[in-house]
C-alpha atoms as a PDB file:
ATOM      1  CA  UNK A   1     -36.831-117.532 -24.065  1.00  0.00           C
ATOM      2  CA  UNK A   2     -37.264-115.816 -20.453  1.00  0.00           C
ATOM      3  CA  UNK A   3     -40.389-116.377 -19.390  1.00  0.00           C
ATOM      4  CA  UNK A   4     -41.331-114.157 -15.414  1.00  0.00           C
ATOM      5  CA  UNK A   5     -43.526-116.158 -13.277  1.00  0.00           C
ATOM      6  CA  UNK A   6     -45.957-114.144 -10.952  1.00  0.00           C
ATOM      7  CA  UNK A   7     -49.030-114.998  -8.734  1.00  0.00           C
ATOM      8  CA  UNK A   8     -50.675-114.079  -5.685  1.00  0.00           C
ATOM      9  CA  UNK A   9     -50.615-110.009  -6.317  1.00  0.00           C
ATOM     10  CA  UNK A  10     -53.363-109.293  -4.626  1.00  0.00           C
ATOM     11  CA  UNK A  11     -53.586-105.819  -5.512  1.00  0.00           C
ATOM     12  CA  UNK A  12     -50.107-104.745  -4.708  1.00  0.00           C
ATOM     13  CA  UNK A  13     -48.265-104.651  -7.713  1.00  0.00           C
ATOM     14  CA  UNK A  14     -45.434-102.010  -6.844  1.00  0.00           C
ATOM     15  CA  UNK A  15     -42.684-104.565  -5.915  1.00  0.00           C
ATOM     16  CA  UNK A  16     -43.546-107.118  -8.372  1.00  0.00           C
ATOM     17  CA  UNK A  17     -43.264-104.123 -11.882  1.00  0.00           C
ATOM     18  CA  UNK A  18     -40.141-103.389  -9.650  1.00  0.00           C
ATOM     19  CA  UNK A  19     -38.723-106.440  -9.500  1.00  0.00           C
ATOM     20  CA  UNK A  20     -39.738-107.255 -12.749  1.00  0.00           C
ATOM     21  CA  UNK A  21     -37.991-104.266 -14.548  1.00  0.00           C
ATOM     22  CA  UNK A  22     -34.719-105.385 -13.191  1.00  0.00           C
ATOM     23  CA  UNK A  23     -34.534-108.872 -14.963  1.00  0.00           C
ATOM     24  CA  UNK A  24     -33.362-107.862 -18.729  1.00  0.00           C
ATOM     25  CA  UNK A  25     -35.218-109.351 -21.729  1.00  0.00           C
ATOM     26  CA  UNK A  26     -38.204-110.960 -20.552  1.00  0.00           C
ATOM     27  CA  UNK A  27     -40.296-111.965 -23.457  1.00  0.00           C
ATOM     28  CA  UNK A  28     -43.471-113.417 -21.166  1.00  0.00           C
ATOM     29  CA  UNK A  29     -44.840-112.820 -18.365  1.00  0.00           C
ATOM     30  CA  UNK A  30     -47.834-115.538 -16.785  1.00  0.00           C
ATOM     31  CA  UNK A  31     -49.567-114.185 -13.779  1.00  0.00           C
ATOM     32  CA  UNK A  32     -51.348-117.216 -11.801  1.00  0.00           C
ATOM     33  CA  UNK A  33     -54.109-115.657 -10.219  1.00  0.00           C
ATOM     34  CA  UNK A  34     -55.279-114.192  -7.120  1.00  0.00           C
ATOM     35  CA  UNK A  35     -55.959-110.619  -8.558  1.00  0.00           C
ATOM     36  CA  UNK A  36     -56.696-111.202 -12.370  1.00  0.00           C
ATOM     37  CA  UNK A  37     -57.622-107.228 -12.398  1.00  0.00           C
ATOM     38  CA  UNK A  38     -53.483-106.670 -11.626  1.00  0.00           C
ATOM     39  CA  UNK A  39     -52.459-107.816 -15.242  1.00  0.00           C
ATOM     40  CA  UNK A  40     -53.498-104.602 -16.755  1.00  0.00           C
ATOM     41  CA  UNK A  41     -51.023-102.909 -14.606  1.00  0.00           C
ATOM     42  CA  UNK A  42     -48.517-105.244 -14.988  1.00  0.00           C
ATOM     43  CA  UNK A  43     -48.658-105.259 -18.530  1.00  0.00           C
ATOM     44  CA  UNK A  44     -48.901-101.308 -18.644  1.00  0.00           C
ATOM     45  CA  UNK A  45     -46.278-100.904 -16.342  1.00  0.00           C
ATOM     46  CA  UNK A  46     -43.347-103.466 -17.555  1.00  0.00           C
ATOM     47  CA  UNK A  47     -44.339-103.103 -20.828  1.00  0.00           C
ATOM     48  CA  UNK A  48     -44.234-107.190 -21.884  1.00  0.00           C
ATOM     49  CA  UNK A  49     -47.393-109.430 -22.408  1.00  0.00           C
ATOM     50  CA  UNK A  50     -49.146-111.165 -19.556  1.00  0.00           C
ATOM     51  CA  UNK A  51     -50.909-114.184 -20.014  1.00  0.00           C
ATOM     52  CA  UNK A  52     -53.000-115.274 -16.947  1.00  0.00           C
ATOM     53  CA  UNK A  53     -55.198-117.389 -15.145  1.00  0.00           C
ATOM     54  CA  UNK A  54     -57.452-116.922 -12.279  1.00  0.00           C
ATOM     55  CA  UNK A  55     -57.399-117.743  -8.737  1.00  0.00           C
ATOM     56  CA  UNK A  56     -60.044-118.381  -5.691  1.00  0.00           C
ATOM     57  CA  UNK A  57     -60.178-114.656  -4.768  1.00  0.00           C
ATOM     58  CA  UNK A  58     -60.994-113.753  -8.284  1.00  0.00           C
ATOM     59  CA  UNK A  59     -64.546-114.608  -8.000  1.00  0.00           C
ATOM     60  CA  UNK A  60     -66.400-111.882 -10.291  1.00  0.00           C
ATOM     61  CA  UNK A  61     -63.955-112.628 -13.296  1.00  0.00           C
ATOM     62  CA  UNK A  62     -65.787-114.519 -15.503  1.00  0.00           C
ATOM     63  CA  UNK A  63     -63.876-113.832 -18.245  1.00  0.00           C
ATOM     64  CA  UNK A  64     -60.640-115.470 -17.261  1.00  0.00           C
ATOM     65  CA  UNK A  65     -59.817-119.183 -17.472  1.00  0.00           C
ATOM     66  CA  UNK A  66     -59.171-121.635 -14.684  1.00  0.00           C
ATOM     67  CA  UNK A  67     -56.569-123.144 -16.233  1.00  0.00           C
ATOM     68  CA  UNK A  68     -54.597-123.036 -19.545  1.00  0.00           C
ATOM     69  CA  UNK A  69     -52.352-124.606 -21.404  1.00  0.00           C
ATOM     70  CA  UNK A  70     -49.452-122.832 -23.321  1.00  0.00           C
ATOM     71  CA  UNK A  71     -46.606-124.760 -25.681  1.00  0.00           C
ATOM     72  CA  UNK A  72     -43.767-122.255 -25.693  1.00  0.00           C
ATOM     73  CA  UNK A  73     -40.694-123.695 -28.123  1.00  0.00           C
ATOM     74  CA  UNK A  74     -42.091-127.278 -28.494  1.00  0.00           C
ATOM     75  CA  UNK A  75     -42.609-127.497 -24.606  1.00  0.00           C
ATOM     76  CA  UNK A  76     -46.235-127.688 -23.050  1.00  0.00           C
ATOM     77  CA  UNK A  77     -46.956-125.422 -20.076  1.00  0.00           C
ATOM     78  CA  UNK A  78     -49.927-125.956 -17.696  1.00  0.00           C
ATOM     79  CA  UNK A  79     -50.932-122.911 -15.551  1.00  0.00           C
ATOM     80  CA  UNK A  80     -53.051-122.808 -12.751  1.00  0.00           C
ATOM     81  CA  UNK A  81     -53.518-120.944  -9.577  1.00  0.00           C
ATOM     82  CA  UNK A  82     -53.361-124.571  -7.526  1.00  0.00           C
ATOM     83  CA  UNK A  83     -56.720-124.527  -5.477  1.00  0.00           C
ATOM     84  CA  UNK A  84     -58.461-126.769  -7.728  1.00  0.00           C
ATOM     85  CA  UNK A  85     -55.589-129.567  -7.362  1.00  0.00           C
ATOM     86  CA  UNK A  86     -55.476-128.800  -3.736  1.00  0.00           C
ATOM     87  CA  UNK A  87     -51.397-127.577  -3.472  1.00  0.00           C
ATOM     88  CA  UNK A  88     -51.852-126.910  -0.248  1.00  0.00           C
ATOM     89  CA  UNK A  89     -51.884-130.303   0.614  1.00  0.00           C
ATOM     90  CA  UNK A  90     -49.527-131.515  -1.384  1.00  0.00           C
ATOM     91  CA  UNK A  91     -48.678-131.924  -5.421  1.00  0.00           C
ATOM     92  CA  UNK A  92     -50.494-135.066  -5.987  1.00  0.00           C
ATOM     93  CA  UNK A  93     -53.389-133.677  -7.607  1.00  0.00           C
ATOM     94  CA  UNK A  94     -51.738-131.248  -9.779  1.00  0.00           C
ATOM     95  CA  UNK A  95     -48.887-133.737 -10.919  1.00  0.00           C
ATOM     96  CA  UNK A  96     -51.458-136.508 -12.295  1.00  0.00           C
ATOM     97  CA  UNK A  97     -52.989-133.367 -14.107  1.00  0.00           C
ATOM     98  CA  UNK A  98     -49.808-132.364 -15.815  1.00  0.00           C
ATOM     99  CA  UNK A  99     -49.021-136.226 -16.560  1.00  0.00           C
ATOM    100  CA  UNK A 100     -52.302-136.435 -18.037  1.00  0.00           C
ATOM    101  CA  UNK A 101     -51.845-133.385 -20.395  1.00  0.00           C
ATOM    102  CA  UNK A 102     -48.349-134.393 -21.436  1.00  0.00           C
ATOM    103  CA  UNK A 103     -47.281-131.021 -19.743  1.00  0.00           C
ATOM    104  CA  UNK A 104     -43.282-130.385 -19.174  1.00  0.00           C
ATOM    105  CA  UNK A 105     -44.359-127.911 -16.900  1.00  0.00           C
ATOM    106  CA  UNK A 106     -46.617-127.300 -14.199  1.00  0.00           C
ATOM    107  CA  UNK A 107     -47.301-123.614 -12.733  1.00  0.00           C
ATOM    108  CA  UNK A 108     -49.057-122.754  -9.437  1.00  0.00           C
ATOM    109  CA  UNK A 109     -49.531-120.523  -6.706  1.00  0.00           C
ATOM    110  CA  UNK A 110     -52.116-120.602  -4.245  1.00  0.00           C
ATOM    111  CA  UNK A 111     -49.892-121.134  -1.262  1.00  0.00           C
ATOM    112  CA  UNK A 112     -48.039-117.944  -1.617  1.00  0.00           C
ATOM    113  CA  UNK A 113     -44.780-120.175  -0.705  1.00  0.00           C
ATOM    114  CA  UNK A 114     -42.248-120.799  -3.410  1.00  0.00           C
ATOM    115  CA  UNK A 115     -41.199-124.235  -4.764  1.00  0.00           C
ATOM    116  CA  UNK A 116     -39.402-125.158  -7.638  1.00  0.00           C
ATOM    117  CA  UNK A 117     -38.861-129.030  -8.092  1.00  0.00           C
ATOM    118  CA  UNK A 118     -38.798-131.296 -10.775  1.00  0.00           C
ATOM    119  CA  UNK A 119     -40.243-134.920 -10.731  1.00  0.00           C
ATOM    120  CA  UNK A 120     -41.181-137.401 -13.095  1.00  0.00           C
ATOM    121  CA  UNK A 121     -40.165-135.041 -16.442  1.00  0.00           C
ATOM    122  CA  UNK A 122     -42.081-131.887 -14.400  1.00  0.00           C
ATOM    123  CA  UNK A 123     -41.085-128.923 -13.405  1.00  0.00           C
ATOM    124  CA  UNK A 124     -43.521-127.838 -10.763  1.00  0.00           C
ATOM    125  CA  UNK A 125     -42.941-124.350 -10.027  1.00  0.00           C
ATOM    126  CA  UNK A 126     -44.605-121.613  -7.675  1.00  0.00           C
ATOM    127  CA  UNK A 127     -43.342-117.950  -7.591  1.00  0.00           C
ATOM    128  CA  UNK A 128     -44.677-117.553  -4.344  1.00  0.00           C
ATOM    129  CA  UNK A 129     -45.921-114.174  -3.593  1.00  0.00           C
ATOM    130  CA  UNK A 130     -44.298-110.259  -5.054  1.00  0.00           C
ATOM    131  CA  UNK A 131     -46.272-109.175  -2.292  1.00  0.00           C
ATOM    132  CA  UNK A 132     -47.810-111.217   0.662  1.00  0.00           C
ATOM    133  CA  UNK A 133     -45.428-114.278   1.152  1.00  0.00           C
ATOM    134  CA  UNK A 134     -46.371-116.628   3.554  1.00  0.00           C
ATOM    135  CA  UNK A 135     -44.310-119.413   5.906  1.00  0.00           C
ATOM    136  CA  UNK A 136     -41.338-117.498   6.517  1.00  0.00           C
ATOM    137  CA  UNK A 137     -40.559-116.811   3.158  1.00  0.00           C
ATOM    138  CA  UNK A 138     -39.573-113.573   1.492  1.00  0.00           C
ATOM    139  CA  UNK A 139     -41.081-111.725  -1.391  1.00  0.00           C
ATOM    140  CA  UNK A 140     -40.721-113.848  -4.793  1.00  0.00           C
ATOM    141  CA  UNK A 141     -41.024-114.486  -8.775  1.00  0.00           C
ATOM    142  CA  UNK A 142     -40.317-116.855 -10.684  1.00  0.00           C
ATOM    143  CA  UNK A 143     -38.160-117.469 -14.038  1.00  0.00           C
ATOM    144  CA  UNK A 144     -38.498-120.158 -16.445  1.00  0.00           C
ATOM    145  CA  UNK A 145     -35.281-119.923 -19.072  1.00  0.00           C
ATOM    146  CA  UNK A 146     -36.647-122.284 -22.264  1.00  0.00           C
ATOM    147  CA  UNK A 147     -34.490-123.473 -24.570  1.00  0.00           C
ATOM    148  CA  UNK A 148     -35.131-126.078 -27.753  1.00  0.00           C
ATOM    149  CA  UNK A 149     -33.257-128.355 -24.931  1.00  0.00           C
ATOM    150  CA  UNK A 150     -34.319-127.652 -22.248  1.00  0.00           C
ATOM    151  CA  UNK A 151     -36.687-125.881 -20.013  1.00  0.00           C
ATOM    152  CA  UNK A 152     -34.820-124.332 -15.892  1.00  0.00           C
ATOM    153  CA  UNK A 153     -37.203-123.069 -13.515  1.00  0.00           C
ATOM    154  CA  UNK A 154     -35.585-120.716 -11.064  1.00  0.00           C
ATOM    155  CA  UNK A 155     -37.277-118.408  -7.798  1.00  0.00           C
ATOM    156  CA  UNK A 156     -36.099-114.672  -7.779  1.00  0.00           C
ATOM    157  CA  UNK A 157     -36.049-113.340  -3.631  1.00  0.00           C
ATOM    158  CA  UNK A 158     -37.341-109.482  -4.302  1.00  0.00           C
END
């Protein structure tokens, strides 16, 4: 299963449906937060599901979840947009939450910088930003590949 990682939007969704439109045979897309309101156009404009969470600038949405947790072929996903474990400073927070949920994976944004590393059975992955990357990275998505195996994390440059 190809599953798009996206977060940090903000409102400008152009590159990201772009980008997006070039990878062949997504089957998920999970949009981290930080503008909930872009999944609509996502969705409408890619044409796959979007599952999402929200982030710190998505205030007003009180429809969305903080967090959730997704098992996608035997393998439990947590998403979150990362300010409430504090990524900024560090994956402490957010890696004694994943332990504790017996999660294989742990998604984030937040920082609007990519990272994809595993420790400790967890993937931690960030997309970064399709639209307003920070720290002298470029524009980015993510891509988890999961198998009945295994589960890759990779970050897409846009």
């Amino acid at each position: 299963m190809k599953v798009a990682v996206i977060s940090d939007t903000h409102g400008y969704i152009d590159s990201c449906i772009g980008a997006l439109r070039k990878i062949k045979n997504i089957d998920l897309i999970l949009h981290l937060g930080d503008y909930s309101k872009d999944v609509v156009g996502i969705r409408n404009g890619v044409e796959v599901e979007v599952i999402n969470v929200k982030g710190n600038c998505d205030v007003y949405d009180n429809h969305t979840l903080d967090d959730r947790i997704l098992e996608i072929m035997g393998k439990k996903i947590f998403m979150t947009h990362g300010d409430l474990y504090r990524v900024k400073h560090g994956l402490n927070d957010i890696y004694y939450r994943a332990k504790e949920l017996g999660a294989a994976v742990a998604l984030f944004g937040h920082s609007h910088m990519p990272t994809a590393v595993e420790h400790d059975g967890i993937l931690f992955l960030n997309p970064g930003s399709p639209s307003l990357p920070r720290g002298g990275t470029h524009k980015s998505i993510g891509l988890l590949h999961i198998d009945e195996d295994s589960i890759r994390g990779e970050i897409i440059y846009i």
